[in-house]
C-alpha atoms as a PDB file:
ATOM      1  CA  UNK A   1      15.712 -24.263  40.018  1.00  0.00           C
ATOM      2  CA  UNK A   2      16.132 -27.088  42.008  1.00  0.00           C
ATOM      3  CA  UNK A   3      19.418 -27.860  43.609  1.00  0.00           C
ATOM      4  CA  UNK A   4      21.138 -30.830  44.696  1.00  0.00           C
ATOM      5  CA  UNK A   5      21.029 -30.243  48.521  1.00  0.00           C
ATOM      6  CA  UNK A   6      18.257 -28.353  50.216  1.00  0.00           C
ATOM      7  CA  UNK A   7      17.676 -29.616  53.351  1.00  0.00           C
ATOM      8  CA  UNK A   8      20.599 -29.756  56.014  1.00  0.00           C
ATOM      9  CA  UNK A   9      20.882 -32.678  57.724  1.00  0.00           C
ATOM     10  CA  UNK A  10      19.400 -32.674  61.448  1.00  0.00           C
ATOM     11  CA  UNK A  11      22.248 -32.106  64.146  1.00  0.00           C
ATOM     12  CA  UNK A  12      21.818 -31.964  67.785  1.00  0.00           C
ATOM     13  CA  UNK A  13      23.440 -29.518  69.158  1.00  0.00           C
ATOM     14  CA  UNK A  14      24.975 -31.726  72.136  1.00  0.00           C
ATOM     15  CA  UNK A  15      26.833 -33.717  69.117  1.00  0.00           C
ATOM     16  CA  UNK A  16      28.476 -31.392  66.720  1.00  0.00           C
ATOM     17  CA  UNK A  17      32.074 -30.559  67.592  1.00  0.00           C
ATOM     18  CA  UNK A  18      31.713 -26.917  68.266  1.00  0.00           C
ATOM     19  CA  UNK A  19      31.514 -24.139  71.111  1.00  0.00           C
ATOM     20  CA  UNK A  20      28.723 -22.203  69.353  1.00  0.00           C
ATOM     21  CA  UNK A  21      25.515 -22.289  67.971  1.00  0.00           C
ATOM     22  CA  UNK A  22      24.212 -19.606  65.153  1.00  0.00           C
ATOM     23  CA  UNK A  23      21.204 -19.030  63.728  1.00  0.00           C
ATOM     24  CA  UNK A  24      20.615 -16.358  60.741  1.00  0.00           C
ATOM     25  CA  UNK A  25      18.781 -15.935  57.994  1.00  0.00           C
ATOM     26  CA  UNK A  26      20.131 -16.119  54.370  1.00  0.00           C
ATOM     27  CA  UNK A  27      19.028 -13.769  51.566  1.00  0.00           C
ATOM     28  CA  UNK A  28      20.448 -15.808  48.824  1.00  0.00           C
ATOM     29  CA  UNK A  29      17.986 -19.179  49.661  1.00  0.00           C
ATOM     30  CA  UNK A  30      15.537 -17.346  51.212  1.00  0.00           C
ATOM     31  CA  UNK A  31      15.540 -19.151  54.997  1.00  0.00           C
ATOM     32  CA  UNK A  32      16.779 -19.597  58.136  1.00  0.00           C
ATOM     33  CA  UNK A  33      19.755 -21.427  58.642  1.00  0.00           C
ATOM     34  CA  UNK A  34      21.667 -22.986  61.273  1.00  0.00           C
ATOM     35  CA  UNK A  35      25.703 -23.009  62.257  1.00  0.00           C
ATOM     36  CA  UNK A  36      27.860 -24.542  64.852  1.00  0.00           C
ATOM     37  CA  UNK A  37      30.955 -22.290  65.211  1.00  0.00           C
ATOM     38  CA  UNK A  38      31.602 -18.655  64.653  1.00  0.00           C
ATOM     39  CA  UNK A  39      33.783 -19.954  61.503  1.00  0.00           C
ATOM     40  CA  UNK A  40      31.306 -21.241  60.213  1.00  0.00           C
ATOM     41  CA  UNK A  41      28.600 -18.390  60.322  1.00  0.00           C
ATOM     42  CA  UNK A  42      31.796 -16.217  58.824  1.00  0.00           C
ATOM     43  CA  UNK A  43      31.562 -18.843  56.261  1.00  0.00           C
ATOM     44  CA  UNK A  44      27.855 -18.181  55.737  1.00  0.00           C
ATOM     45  CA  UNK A  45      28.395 -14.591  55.453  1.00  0.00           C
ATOM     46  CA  UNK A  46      30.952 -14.484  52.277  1.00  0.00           C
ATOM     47  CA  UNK A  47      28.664 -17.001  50.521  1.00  0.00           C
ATOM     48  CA  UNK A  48      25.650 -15.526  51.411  1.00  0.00           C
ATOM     49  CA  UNK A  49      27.372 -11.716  49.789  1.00  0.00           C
ATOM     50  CA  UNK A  50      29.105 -13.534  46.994  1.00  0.00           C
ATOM     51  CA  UNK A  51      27.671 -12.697  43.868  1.00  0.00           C
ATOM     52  CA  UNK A  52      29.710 -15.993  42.248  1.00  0.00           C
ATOM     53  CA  UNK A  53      27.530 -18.147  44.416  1.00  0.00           C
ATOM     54  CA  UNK A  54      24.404 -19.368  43.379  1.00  0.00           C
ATOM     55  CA  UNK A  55      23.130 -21.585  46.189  1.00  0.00           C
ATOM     56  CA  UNK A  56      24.240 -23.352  49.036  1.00  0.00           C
ATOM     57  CA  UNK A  57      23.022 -26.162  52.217  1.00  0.00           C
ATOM     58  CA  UNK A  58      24.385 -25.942  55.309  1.00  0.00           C
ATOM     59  CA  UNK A  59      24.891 -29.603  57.128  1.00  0.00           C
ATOM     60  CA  UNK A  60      23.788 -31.035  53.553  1.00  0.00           C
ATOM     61  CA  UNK A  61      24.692 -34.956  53.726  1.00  0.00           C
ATOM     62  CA  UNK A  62      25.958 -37.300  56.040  1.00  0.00           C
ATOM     63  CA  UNK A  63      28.578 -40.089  54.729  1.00  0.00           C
ATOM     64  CA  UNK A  64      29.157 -43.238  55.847  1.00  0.00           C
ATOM     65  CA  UNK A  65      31.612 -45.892  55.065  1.00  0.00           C
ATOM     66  CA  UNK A  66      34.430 -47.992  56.508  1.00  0.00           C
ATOM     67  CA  UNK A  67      38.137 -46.937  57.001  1.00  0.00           C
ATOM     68  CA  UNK A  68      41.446 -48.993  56.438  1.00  0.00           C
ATOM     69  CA  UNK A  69      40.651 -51.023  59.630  1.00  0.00           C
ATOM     70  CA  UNK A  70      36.776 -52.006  58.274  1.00  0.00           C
ATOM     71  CA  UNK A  71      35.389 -49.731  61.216  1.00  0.00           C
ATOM     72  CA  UNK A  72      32.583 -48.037  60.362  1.00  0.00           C
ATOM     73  CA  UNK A  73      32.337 -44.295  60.176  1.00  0.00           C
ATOM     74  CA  UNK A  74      30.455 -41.160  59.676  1.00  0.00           C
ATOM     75  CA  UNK A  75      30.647 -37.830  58.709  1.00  0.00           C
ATOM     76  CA  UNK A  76      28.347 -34.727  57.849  1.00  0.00           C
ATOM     77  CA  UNK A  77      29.904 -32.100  55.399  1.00  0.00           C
ATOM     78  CA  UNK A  78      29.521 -28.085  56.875  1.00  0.00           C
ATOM     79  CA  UNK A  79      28.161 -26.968  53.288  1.00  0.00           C
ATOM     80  CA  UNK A  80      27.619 -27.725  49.833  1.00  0.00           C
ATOM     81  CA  UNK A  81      28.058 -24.859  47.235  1.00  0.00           C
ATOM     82  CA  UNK A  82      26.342 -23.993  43.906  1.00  0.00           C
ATOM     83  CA  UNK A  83      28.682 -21.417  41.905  1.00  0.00           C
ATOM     84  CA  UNK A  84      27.352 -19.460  39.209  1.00  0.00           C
ATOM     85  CA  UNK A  85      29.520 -21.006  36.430  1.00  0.00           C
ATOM     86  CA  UNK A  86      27.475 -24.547  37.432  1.00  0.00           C
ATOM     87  CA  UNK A  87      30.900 -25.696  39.429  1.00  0.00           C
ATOM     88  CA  UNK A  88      30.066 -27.075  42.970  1.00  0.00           C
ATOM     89  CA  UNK A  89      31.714 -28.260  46.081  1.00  0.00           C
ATOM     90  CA  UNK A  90      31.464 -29.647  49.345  1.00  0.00           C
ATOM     91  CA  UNK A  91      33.201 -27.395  52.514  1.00  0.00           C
ATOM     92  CA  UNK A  92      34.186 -28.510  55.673  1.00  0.00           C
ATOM     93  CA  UNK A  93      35.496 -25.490  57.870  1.00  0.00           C
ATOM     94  CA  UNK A  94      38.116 -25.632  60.108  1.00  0.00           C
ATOM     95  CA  UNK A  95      40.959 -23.720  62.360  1.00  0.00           C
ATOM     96  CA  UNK A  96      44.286 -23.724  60.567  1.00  0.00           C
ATOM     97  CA  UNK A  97      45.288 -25.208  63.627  1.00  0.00           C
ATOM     98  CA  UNK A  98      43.295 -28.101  63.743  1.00  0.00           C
ATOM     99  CA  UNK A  99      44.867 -29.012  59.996  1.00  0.00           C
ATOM    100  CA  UNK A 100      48.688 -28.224  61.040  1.00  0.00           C
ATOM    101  CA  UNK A 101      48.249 -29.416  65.052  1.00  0.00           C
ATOM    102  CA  UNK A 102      49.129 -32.570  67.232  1.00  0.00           C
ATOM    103  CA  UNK A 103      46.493 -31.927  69.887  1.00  0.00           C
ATOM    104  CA  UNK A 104      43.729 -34.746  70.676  1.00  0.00           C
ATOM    105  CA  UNK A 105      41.297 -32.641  68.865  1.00  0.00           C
ATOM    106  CA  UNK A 106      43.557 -31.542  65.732  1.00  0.00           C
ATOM    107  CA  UNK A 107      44.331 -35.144  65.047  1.00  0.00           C
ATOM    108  CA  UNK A 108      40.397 -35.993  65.502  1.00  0.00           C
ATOM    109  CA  UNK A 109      39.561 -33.289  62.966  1.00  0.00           C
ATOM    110  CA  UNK A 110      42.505 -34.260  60.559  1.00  0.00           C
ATOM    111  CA  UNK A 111      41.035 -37.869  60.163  1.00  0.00           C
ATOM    112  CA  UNK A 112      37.687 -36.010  59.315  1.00  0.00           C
ATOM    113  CA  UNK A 113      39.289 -34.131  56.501  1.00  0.00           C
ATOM    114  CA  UNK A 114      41.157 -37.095  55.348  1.00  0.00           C
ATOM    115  CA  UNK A 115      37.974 -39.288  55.248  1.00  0.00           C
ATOM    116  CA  UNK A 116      35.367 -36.375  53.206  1.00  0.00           C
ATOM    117  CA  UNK A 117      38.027 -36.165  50.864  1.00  0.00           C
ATOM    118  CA  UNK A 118      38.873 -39.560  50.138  1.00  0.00           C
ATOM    119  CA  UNK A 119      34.710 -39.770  49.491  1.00  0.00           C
ATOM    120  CA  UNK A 120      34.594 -37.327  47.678  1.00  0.00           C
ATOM    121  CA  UNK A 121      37.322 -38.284  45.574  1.00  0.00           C
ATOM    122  CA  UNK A 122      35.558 -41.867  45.344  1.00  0.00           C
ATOM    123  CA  UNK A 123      32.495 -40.298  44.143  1.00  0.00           C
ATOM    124  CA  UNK A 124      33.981 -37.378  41.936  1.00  0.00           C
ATOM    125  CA  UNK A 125      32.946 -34.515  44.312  1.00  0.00           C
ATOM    126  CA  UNK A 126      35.064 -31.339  44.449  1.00  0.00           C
ATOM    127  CA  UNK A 127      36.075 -30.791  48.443  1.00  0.00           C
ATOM    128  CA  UNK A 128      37.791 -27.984  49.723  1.00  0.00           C
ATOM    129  CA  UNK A 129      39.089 -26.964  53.405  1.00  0.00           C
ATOM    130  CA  UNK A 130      38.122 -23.162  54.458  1.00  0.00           C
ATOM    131  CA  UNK A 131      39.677 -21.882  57.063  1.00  0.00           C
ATOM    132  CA  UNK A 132      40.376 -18.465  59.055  1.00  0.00           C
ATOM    133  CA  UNK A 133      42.942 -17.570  56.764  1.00  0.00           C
ATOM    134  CA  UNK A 134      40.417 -17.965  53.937  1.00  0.00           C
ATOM    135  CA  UNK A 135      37.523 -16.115  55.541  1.00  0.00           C
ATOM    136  CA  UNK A 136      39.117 -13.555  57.614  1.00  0.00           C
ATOM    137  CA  UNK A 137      41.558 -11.794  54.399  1.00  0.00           C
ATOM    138  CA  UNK A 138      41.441  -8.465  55.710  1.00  0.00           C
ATOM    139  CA  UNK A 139      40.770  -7.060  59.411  1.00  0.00           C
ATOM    140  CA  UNK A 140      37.247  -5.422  58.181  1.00  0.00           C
ATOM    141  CA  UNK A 141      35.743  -7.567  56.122  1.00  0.00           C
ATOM    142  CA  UNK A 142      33.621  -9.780  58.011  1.00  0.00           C
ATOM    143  CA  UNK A 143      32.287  -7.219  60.002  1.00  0.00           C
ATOM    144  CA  UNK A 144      31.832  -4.993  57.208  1.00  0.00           C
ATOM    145  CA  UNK A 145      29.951  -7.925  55.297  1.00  0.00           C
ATOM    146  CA  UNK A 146      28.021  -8.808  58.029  1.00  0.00           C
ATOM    147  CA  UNK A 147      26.676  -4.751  58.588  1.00  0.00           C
ATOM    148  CA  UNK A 148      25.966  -5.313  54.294  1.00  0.00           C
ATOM    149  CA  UNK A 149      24.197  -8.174  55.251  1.00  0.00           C
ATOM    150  CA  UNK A 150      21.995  -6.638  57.620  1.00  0.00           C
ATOM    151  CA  UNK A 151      20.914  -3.886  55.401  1.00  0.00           C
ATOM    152  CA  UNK A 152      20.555  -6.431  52.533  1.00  0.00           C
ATOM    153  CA  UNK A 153      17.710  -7.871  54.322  1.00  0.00           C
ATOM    154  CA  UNK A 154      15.934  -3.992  54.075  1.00  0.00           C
ATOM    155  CA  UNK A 155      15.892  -4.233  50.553  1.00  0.00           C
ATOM    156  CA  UNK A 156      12.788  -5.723  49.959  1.00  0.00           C
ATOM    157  CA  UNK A 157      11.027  -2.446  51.195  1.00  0.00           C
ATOM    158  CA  UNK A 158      12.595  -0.436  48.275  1.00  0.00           C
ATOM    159  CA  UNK A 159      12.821  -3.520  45.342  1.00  0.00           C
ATOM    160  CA  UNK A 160      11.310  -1.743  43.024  1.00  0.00           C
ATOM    161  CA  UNK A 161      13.738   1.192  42.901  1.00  0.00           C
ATOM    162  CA  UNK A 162      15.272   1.397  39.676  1.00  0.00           C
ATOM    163  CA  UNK A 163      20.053   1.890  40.237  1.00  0.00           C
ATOM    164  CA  UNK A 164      20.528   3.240  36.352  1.00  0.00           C
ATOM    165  CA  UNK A 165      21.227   6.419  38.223  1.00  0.00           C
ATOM    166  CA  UNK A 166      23.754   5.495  40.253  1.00  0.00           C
ATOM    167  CA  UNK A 167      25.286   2.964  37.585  1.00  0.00           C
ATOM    168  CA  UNK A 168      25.736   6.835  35.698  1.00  0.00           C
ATOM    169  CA  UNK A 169      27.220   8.288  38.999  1.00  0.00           C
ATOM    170  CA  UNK A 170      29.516   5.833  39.101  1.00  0.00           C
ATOM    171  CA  UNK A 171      30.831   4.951  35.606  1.00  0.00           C
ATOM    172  CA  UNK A 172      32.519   8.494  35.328  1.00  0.00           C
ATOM    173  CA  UNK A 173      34.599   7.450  38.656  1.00  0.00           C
ATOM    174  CA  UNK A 174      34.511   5.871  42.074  1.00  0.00           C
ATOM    175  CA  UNK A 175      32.836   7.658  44.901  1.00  0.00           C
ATOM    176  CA  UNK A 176      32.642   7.182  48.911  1.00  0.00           C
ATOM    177  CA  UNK A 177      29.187   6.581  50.140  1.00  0.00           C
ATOM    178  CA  UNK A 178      29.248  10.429  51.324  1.00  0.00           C
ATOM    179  CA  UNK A 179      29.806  11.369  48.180  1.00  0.00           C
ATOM    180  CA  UNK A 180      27.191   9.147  46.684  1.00  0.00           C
ATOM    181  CA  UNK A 181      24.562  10.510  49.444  1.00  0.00           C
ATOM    182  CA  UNK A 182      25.308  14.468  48.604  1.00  0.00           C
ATOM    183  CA  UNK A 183      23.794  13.262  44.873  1.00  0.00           C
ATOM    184  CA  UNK A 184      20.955  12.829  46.471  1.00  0.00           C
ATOM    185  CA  UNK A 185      20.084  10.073  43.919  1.00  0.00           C
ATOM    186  CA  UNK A 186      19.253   7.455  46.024  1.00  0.00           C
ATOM    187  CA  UNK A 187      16.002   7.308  48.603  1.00  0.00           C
ATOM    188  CA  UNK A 188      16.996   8.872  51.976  1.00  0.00           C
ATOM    189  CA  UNK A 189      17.975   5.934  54.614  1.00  0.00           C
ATOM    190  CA  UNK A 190      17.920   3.327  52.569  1.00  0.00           C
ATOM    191  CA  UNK A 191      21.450   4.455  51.076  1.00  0.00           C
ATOM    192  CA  UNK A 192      23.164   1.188  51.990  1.00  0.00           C
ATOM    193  CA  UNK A 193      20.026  -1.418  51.558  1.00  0.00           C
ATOM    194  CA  UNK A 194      20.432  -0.499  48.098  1.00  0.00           C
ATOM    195  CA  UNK A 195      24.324  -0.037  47.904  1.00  0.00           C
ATOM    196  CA  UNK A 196      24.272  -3.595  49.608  1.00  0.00           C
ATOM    197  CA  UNK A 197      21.700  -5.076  46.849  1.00  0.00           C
ATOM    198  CA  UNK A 198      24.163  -3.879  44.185  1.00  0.00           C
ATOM    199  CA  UNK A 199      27.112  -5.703  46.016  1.00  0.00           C
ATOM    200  CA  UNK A 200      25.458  -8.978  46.479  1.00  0.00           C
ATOM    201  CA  UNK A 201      24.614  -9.203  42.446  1.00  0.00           C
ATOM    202  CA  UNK A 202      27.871  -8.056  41.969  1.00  0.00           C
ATOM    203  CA  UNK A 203      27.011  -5.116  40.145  1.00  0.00           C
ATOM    204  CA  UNK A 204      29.751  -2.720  42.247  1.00  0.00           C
ATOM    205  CA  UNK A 205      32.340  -3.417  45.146  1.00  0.00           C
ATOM    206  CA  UNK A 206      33.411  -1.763  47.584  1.00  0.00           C
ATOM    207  CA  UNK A 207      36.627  -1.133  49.706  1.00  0.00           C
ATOM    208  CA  UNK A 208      35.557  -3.768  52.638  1.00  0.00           C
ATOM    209  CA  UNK A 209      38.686  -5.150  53.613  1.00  0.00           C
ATOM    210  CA  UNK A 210      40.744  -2.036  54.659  1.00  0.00           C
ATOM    211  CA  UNK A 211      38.830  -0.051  57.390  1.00  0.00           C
ATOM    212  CA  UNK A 212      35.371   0.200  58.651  1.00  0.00           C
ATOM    213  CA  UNK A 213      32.429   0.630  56.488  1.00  0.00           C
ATOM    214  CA  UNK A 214      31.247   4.457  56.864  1.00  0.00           C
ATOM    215  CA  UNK A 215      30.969   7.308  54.640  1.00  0.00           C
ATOM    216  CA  UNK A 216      34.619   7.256  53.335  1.00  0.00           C
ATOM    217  CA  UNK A 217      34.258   3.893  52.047  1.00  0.00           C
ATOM    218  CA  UNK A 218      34.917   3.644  48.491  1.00  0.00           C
ATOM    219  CA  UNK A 219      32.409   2.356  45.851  1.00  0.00           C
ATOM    220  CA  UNK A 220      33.103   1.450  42.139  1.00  0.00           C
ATOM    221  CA  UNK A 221      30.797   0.034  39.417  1.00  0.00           C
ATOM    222  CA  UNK A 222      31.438  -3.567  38.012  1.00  0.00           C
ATOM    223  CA  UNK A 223      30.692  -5.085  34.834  1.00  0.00           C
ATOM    224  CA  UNK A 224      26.741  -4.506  35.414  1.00  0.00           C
ATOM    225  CA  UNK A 225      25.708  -8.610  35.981  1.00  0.00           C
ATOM    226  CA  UNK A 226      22.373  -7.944  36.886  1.00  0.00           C
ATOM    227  CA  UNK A 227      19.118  -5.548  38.255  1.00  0.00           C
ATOM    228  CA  UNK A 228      17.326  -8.378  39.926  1.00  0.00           C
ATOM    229  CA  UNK A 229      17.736 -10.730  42.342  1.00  0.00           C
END
């Protein structure tokens, strides 16, 4: 299917307002892609794990027009996002202290904000502001997500193994991964690729937010979405 964005825009490095520079690659579009802050690779993570999200561009279009004064002016959005349900919307991601603050830079990034939106308002765009607070809603999760991630990216070497079992284990009651393991129903070390797979379709969830994922953490089944990717 083809999407509206694909391609991020170019960025030097030197020129993005940001103390960081990420590089990962995405499961969900199937490439690597390329981040400027820690906030934003956060970002990257949730989409890339949310099961509601059907695509996404990082750095996907530049704007340019003129403000109040007729001075010209530009601006590249941090993502565009495909959801499921065909809604969409362009992100910029920032410190809840850049929206609220006075400083030099807070101001800077508050003009930013103010200018996306009023484009994308212009030209019927949904926008929306993500920051910490959105990302980071439980001490665990990010890191938890990010450890998913990793063994998402295993699952290719075990695609064709078939989850009806555990679907069975699970619709009598939730189970911890230890518990899950002693069934013995799913291939030996690859536990979590596939307990990840299920996440990211959205097929079970999993107690990410409250401590550490390990063999206490809790898994339940969902309303069963999908078996493939």
């Amino acid at each position: 299917m083809a999407h509206l964005y694909q391609k991020p825009i170019e960025m030097p490095r030197g020129t993005h307002y940001g103390s960081d520079y990420w590089i990962a690659y995405s499961y969900k579009i199937k490439r690597m892609v390329h981040f400027y802050s820690m906030l934003e690779y956060a970002n990257f993570i949730k989409l890339d794990m949310n099961p509601a999200v059907e695509y996404f561009c990082e750095q996907p279009l530049k704007i340019e027009d003129k403000d109040s004064s007729s001075v010209k002016k530009s601006s590249v959005f941090d993502f565009w996002v495909q959801y499921v349900d065909s809604k969409n919307e362009f992100q910029e991601i920032k410190y809840s202290s850049d929206i609220t603050g006075s400083t030099e830079s807070a101001i800077r990034a508050q003009k930013q904000i103010d200018f996306q939106r009023n484009w994308c308002i212009s030209n019927q765009y949904n926008y929306r502001v993500v920051t910490e607070k959105d990302l980071y809603t439980g001490q665990f999760e990010i890191p938890n997500l990010e450890l998913l991630h990793q063994h998402l990216l295993r699952y290719s070497k075990i695609s064709r193994y078939s989850p009806q079992n555990l679907f069975e284990l699970l619709t009598k009651k939730p189970l911890c991964i230890e518990e899950i393991q002693a069934n013995k129903i799913l291939p030996e070390k690859y536990e979590l690729s596939i307990l990840a797979y299920q996440y990211y379709l959205g097929n079970i969830d999993m107690t990410l937010k409250e401590r550490p994922l390990d063999k206490y953490t809790e898994v339940k089944l969902c309303e069963i979405k999908s078996t493939i990717s």
